[in-house]
C-alpha atoms as a PDB file:
ATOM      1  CA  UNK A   1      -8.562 -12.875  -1.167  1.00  0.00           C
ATOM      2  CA  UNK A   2     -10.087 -16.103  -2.776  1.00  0.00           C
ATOM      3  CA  UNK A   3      -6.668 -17.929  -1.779  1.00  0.00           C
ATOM      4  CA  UNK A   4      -6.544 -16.914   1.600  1.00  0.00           C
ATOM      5  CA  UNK A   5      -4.267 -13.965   1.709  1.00  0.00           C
ATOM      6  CA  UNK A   6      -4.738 -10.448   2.840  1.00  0.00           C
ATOM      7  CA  UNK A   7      -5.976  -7.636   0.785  1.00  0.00           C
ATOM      8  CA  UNK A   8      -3.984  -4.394   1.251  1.00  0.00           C
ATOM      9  CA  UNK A   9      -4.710  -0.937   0.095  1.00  0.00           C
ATOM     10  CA  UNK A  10      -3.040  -0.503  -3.053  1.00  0.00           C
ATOM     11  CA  UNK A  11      -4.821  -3.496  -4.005  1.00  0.00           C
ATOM     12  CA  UNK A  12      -8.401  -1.318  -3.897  1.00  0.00           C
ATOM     13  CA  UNK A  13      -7.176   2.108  -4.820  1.00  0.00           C
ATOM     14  CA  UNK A  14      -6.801   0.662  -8.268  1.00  0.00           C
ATOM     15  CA  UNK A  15     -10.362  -0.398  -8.930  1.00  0.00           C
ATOM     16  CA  UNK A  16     -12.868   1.941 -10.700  1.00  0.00           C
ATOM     17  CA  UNK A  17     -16.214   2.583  -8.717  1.00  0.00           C
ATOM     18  CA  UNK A  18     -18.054  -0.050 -11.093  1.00  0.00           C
ATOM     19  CA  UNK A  19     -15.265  -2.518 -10.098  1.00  0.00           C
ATOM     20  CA  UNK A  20     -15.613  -1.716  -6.319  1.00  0.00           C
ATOM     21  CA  UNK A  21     -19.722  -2.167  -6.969  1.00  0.00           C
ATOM     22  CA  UNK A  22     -19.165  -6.035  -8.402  1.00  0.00           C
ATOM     23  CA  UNK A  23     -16.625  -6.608  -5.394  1.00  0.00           C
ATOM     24  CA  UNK A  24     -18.876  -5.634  -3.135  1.00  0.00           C
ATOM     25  CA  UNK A  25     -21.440  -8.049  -4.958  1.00  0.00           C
ATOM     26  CA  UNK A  26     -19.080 -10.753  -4.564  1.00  0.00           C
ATOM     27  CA  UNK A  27     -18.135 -10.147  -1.000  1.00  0.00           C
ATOM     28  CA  UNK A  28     -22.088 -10.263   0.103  1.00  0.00           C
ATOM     29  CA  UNK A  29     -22.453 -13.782  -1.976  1.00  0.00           C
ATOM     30  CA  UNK A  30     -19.154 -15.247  -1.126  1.00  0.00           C
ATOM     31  CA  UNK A  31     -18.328 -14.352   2.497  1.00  0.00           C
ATOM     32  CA  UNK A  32     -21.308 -12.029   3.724  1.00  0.00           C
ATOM     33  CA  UNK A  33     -19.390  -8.955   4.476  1.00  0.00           C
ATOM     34  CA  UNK A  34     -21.306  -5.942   4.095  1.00  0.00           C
ATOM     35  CA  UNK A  35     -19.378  -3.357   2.349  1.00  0.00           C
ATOM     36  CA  UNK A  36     -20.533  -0.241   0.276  1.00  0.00           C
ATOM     37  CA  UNK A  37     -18.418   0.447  -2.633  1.00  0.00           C
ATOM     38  CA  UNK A  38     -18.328   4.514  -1.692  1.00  0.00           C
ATOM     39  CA  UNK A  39     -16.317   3.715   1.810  1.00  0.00           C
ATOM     40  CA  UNK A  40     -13.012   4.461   1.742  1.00  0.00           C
ATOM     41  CA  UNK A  41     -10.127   2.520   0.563  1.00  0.00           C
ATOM     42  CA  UNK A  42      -8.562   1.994   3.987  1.00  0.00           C
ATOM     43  CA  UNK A  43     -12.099   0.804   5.928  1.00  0.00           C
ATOM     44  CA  UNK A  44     -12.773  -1.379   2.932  1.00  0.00           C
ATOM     45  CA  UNK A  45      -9.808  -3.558   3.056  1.00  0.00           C
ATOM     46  CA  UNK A  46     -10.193  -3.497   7.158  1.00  0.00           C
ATOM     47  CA  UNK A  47     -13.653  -5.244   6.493  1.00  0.00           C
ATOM     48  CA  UNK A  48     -11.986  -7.301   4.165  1.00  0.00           C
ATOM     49  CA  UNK A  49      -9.550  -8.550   5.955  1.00  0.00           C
ATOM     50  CA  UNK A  50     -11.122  -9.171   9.268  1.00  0.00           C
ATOM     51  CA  UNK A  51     -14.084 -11.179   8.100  1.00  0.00           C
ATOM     52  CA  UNK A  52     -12.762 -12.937   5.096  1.00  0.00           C
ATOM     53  CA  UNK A  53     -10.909 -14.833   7.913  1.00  0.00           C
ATOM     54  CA  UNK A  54     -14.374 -16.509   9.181  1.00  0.00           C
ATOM     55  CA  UNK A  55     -15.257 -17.964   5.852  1.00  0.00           C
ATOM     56  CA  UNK A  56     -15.275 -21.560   5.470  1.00  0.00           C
ATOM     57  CA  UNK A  57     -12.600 -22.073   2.051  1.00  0.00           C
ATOM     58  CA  UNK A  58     -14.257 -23.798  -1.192  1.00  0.00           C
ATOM     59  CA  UNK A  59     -12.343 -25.209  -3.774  1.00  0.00           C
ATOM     60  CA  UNK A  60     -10.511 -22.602  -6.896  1.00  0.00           C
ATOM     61  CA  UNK A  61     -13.179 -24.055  -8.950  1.00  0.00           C
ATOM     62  CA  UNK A  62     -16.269 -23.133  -6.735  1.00  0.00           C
ATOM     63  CA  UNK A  63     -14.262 -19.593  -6.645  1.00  0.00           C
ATOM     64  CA  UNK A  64     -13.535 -19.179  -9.949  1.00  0.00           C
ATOM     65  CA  UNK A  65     -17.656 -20.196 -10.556  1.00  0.00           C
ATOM     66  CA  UNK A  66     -18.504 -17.386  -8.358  1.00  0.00           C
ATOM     67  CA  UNK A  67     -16.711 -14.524  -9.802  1.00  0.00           C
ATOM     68  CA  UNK A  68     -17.546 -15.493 -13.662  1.00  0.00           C
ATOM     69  CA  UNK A  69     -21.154 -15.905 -12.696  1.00  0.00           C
ATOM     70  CA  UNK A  70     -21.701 -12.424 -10.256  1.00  0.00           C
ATOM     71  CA  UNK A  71     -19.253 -11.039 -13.162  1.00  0.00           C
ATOM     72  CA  UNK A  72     -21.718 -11.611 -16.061  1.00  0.00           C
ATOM     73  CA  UNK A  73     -24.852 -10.827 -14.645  1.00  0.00           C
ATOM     74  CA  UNK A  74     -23.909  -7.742 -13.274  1.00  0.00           C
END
């Protein structure tokens, strides 16, 4: 998602429920999609997908930043 592609559905059946709770985290920060972690996998990656595309891109770095920094304090 960070690199501009599209999520699908296998990608989010394999995360545990704490997982989906730090991507949903991230997604807030990052992109300002609301998402709760208890939808299913199908409307998740629909949300995903759709708004992800209206996000201005930052650089790997600033991405990479992101994810260690929401990673560790949650």
């Amino acid at each position: 998602m960070f690199a501009n592609g599209t999520v699908e559905e296998r990608d989010v059946e394999q995360l545990t429920s704490d997982e989906k709770l730090i991507l949903q985290s991230l997604l807030k920060r990052k992109f300002n999609i609301e998402i709760d972690y208890k939808w299913q996998n199908e409307k998740i990656v629909e949300t995903m997908n759709k708004d992800s595309a209206n996000a201005k891109t930052k650089r790997l770095e600033e991405n990479y930043k992101l994810v260690f920094k929401k990673g560790l304090k949650f």
